[in-house]
PDB file of N, CA and C in Angstrom:
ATOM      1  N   UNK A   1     138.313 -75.029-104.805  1.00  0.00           N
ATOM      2  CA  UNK A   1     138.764 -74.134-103.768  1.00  0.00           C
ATOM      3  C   UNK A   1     137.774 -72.981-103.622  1.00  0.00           C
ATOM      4  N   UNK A   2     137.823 -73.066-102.252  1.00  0.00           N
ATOM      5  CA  UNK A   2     136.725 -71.328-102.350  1.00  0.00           C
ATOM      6  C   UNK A   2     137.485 -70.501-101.986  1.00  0.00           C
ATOM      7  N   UNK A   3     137.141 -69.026-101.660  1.00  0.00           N
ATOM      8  CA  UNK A   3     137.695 -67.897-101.164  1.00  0.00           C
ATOM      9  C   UNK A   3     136.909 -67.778-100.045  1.00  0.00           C
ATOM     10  N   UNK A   4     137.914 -66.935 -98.622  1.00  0.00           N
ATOM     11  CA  UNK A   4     136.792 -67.197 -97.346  1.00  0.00           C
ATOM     12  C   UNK A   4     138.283 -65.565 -96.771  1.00  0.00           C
ATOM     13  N   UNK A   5     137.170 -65.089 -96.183  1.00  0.00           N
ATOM     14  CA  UNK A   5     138.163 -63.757 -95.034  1.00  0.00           C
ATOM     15  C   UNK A   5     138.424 -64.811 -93.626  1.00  0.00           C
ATOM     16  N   UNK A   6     139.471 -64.524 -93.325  1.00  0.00           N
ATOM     17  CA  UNK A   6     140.133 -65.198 -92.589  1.00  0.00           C
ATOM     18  C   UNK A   6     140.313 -64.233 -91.547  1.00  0.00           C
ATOM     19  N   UNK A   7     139.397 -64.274 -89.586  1.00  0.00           N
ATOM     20  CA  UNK A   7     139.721 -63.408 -88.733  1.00  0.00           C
ATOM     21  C   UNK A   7     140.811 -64.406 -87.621  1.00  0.00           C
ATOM     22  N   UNK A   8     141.989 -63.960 -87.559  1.00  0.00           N
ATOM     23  CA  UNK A   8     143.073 -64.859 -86.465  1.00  0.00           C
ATOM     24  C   UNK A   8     142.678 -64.146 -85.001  1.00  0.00           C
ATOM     25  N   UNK A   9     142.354 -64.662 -83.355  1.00  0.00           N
ATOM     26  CA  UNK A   9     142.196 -63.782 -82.576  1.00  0.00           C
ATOM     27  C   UNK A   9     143.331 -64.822 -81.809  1.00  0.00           C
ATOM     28  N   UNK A  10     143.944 -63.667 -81.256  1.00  0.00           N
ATOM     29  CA  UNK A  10     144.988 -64.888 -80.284  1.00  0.00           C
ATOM     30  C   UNK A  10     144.524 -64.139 -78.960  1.00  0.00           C
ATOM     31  N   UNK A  11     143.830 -65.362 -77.786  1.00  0.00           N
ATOM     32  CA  UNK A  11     143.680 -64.834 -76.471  1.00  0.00           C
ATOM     33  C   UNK A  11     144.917 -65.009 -75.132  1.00  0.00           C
ATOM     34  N   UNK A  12     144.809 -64.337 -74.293  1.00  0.00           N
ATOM     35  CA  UNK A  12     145.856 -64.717 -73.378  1.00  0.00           C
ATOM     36  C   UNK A  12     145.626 -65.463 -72.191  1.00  0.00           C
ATOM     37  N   UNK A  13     146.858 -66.453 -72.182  1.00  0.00           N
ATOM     38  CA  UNK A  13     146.481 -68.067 -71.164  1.00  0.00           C
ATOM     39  C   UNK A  13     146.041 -67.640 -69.684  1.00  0.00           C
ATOM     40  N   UNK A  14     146.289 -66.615 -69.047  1.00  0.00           N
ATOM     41  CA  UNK A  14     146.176 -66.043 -67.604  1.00  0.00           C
ATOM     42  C   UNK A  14     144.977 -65.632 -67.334  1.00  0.00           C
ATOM     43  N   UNK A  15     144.172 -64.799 -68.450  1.00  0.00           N
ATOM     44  CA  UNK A  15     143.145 -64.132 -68.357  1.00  0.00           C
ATOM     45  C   UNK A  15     142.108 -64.139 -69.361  1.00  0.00           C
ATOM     46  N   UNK A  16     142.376 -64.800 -70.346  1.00  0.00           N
ATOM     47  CA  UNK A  16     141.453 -65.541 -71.509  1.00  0.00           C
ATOM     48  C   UNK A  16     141.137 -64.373 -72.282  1.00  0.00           C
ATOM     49  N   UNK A  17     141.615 -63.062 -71.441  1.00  0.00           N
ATOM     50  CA  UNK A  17     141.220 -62.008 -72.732  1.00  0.00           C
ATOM     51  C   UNK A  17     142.180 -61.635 -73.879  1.00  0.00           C
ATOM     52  N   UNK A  18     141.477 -61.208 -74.709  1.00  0.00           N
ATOM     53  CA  UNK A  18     142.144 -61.102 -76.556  1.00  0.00           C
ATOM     54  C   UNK A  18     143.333 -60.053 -76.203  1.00  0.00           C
ATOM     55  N   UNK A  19     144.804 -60.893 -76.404  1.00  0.00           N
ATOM     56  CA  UNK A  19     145.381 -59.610 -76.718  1.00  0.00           C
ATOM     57  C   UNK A  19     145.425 -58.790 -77.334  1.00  0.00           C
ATOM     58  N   UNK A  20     145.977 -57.488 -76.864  1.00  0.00           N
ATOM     59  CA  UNK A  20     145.542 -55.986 -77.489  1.00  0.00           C
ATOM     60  C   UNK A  20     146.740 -55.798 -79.083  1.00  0.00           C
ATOM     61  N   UNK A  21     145.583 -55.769 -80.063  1.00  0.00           N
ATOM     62  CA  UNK A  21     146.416 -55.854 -81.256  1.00  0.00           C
ATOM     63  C   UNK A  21     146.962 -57.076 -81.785  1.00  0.00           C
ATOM     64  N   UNK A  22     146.268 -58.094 -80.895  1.00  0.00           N
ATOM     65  CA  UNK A  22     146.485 -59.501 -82.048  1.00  0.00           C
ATOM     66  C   UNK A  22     145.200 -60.088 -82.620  1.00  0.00           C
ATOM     67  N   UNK A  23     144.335 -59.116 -83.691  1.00  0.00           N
ATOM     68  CA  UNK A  23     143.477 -59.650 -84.405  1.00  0.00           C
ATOM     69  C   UNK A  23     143.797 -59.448 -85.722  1.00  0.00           C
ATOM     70  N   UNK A  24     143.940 -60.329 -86.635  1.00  0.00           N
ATOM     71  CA  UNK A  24     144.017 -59.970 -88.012  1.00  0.00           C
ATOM     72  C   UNK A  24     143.067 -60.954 -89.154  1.00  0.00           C
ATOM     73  N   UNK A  25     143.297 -59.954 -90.408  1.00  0.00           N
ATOM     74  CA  UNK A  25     142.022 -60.317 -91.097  1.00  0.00           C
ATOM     75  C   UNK A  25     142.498 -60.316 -92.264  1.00  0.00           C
ATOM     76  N   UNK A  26     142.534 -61.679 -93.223  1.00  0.00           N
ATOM     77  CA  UNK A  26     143.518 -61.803 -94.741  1.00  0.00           C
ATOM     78  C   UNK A  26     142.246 -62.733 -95.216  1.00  0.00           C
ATOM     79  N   UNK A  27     142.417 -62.553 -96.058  1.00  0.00           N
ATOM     80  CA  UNK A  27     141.890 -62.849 -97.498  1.00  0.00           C
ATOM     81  C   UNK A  27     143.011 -64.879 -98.279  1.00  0.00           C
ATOM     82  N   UNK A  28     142.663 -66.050 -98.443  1.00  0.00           N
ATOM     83  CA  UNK A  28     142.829 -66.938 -98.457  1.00  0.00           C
ATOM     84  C   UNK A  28     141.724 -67.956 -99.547  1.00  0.00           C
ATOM     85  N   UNK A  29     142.132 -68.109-100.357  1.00  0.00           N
ATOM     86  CA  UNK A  29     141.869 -69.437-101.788  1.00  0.00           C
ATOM     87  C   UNK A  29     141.856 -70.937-100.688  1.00  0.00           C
ATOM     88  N   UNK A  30     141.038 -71.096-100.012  1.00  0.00           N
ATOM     89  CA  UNK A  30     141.365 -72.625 -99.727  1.00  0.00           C
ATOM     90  C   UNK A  30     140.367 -73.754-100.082  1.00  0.00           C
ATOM     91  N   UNK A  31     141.171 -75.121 -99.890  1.00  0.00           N
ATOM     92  CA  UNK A  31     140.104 -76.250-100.394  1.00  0.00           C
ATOM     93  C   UNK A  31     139.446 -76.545 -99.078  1.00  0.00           C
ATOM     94  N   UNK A  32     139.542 -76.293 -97.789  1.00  0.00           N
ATOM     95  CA  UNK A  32     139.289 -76.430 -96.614  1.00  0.00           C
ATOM     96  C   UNK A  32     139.680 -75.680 -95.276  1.00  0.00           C
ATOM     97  N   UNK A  33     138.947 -75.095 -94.622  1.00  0.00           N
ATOM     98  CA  UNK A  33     139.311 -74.531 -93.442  1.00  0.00           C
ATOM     99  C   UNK A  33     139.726 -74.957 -92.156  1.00  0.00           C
ATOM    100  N   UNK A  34     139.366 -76.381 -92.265  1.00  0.00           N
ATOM    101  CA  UNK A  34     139.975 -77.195 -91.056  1.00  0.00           C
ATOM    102  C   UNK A  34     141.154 -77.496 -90.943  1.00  0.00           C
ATOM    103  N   UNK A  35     141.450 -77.909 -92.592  1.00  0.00           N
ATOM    104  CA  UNK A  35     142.704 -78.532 -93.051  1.00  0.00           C
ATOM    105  C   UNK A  35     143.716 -77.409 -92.984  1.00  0.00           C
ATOM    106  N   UNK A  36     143.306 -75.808 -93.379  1.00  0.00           N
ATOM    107  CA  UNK A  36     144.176 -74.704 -93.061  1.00  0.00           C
ATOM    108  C   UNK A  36     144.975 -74.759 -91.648  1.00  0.00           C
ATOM    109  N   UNK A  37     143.865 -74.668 -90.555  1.00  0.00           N
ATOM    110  CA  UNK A  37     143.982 -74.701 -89.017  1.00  0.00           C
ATOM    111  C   UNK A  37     145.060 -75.961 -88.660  1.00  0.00           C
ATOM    112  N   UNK A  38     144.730 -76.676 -88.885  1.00  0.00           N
ATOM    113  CA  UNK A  38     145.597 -78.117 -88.885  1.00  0.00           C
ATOM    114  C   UNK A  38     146.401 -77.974 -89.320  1.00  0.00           C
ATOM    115  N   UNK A  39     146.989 -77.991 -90.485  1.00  0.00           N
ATOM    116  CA  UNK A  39     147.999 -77.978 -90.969  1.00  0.00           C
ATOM    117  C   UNK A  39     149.261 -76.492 -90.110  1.00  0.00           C
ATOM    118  N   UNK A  40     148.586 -75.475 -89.966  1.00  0.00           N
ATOM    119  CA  UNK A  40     149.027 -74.758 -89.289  1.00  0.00           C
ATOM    120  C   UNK A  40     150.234 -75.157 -87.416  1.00  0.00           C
ATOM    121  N   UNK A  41     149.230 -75.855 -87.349  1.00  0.00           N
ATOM    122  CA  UNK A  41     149.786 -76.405 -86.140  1.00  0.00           C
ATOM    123  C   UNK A  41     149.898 -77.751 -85.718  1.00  0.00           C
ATOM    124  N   UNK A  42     150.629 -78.102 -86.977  1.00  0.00           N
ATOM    125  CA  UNK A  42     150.881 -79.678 -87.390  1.00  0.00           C
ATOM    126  C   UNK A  42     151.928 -80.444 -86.554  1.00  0.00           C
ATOM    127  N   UNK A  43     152.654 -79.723 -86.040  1.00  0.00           N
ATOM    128  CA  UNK A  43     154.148 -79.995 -85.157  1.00  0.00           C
ATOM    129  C   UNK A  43     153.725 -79.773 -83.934  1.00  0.00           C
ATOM    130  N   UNK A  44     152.413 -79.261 -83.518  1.00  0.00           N
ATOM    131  CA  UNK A  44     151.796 -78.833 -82.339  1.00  0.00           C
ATOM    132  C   UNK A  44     151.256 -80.286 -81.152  1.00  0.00           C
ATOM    133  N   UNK A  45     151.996 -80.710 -80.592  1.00  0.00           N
ATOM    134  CA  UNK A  45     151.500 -82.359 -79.999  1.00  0.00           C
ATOM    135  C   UNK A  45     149.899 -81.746 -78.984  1.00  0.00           C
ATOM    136  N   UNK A  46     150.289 -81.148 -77.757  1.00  0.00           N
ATOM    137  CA  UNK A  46     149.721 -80.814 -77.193  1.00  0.00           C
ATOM    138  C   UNK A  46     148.759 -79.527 -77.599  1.00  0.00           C
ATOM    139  N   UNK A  47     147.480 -79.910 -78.400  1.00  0.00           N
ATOM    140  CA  UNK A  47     146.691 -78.734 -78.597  1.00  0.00           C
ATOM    141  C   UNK A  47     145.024 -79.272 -78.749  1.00  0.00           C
ATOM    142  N   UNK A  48     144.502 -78.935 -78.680  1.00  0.00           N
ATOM    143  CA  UNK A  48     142.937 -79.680 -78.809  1.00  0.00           C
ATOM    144  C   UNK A  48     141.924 -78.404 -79.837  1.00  0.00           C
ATOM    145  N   UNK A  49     141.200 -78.955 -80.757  1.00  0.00           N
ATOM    146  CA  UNK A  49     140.553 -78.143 -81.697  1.00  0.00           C
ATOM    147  C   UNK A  49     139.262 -78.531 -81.666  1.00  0.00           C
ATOM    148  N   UNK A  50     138.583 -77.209 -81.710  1.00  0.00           N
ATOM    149  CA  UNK A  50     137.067 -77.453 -81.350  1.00  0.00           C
ATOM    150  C   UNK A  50     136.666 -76.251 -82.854  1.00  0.00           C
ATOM    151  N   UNK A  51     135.159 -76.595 -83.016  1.00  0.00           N
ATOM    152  CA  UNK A  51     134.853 -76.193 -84.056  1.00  0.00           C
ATOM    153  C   UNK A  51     133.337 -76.157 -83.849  1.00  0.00           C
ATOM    154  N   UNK A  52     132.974 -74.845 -84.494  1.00  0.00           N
ATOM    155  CA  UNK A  52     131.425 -74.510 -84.410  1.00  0.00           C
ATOM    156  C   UNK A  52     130.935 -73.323 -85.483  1.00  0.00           C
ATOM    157  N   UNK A  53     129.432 -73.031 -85.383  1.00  0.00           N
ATOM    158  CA  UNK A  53     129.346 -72.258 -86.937  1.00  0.00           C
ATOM    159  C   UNK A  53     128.771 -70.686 -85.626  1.00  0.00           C
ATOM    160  N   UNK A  54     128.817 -69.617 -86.164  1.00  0.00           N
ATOM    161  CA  UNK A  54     128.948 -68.697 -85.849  1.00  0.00           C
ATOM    162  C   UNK A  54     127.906 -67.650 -86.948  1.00  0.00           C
ATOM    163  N   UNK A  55     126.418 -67.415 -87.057  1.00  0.00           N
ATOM    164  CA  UNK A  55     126.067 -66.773 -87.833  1.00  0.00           C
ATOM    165  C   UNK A  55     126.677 -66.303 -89.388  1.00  0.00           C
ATOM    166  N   UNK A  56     126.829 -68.005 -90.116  1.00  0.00           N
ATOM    167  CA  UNK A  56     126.833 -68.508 -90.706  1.00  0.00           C
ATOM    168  C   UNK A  56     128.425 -68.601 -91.092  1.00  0.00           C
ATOM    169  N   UNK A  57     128.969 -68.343 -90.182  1.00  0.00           N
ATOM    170  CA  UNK A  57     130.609 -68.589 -90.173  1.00  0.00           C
ATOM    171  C   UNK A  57     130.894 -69.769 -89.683  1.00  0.00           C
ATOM    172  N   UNK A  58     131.995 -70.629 -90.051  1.00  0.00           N
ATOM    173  CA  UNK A  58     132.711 -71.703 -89.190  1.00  0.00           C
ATOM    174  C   UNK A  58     133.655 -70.790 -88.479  1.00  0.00           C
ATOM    175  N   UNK A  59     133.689 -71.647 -87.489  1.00  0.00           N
ATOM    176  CA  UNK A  59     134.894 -71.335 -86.125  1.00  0.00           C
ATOM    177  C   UNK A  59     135.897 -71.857 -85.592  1.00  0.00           C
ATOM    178  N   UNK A  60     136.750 -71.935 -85.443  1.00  0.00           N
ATOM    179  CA  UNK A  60     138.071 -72.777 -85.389  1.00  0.00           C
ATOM    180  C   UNK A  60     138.725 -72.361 -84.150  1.00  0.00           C
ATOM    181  N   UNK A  61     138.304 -73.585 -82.705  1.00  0.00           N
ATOM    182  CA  UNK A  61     139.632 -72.461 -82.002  1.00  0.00           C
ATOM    183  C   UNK A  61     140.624 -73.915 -81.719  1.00  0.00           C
ATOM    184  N   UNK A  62     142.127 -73.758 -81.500  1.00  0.00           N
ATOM    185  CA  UNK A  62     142.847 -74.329 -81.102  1.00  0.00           C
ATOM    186  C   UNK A  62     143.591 -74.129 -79.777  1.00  0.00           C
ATOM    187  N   UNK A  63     143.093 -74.873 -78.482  1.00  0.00           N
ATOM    188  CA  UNK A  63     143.327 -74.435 -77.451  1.00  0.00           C
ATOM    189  C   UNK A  63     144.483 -75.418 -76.574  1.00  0.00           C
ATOM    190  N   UNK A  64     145.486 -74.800 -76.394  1.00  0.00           N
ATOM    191  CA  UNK A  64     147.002 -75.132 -75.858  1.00  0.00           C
ATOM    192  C   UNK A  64     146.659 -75.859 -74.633  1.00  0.00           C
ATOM    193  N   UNK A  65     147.382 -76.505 -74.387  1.00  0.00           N
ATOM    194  CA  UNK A  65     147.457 -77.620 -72.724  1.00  0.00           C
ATOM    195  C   UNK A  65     147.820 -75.951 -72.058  1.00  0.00           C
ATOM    196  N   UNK A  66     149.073 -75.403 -72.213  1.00  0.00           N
ATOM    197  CA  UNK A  66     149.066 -74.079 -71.015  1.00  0.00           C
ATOM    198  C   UNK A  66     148.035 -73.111 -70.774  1.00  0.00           C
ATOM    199  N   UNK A  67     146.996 -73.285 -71.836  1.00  0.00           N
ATOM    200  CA  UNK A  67     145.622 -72.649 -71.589  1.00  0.00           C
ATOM    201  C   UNK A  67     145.746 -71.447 -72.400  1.00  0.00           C
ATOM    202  N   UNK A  68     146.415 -71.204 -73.900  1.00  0.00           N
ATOM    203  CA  UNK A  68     146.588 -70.323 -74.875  1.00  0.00           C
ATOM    204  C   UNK A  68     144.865 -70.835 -75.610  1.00  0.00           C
ATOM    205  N   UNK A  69     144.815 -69.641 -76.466  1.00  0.00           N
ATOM    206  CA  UNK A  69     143.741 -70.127 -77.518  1.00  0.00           C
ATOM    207  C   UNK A  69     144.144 -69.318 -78.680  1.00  0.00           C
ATOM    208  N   UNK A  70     143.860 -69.775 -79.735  1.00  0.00           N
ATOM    209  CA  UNK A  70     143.693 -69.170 -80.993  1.00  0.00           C
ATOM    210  C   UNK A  70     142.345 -69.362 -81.926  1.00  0.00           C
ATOM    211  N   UNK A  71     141.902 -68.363 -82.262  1.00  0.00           N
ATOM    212  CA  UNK A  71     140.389 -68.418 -82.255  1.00  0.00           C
ATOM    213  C   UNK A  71     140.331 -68.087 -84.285  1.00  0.00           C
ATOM    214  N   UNK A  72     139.852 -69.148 -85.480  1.00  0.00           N
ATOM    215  CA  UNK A  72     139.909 -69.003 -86.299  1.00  0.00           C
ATOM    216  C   UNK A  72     138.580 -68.524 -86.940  1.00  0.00           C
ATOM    217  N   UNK A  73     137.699 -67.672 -87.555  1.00  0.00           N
ATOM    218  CA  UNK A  73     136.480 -67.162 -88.010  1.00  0.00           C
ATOM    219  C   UNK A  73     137.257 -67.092 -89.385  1.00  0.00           C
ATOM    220  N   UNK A  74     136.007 -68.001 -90.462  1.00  0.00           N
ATOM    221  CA  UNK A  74     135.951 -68.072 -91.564  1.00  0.00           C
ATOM    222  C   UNK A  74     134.682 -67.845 -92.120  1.00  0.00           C
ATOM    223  N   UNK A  75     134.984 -66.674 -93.108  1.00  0.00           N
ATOM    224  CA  UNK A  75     133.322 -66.710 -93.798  1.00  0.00           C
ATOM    225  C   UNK A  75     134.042 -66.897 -95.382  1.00  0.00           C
ATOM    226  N   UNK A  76     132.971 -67.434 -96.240  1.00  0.00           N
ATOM    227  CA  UNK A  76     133.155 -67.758 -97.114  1.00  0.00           C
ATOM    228  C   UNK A  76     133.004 -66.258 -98.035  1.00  0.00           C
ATOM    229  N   UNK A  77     133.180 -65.764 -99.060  1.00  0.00           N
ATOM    230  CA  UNK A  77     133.338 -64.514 -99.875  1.00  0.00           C
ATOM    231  C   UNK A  77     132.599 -65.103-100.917  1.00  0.00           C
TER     232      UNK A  77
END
């Protein structure tokens, strides 16, 4: 397992911009960051996950059929 800071950004479906005061940032022991994201939104039918590295971060976003996103930034510690 590694340790990685964990940034959550949730954007809004109308206007794609970040809502105000939904960014947060925790601290997480995991064996995988994909498998975090996934598992997260396991009951989720309709969602599509895209993934990319970010100056030397992985990136995680999970983006809703109604056009929600949730945007995951992991750096390793």
């Amino acid at each position: 397992m590694k340790r990685y800071e964990i940034i959550q950004e949730i954007f809004v479906p109308c206007n794609g911009d970040l809502v105000q005061n939904q960014r947060t940032i925790q601290e997480r022991m995991l064996v995988s960051p994909e498998r975090y994201v996934r598992g997260l939104y396991k009951n989720e039918r309709r969602a599509s996950y895209l993934h990319n590295t970010w100056g030397g971060s992985s990136v995680y976003e999970v983006v809703f059929d109604a056009g929600g996103k949730h945007r995951y930034i992991f750096t390793e510690l």
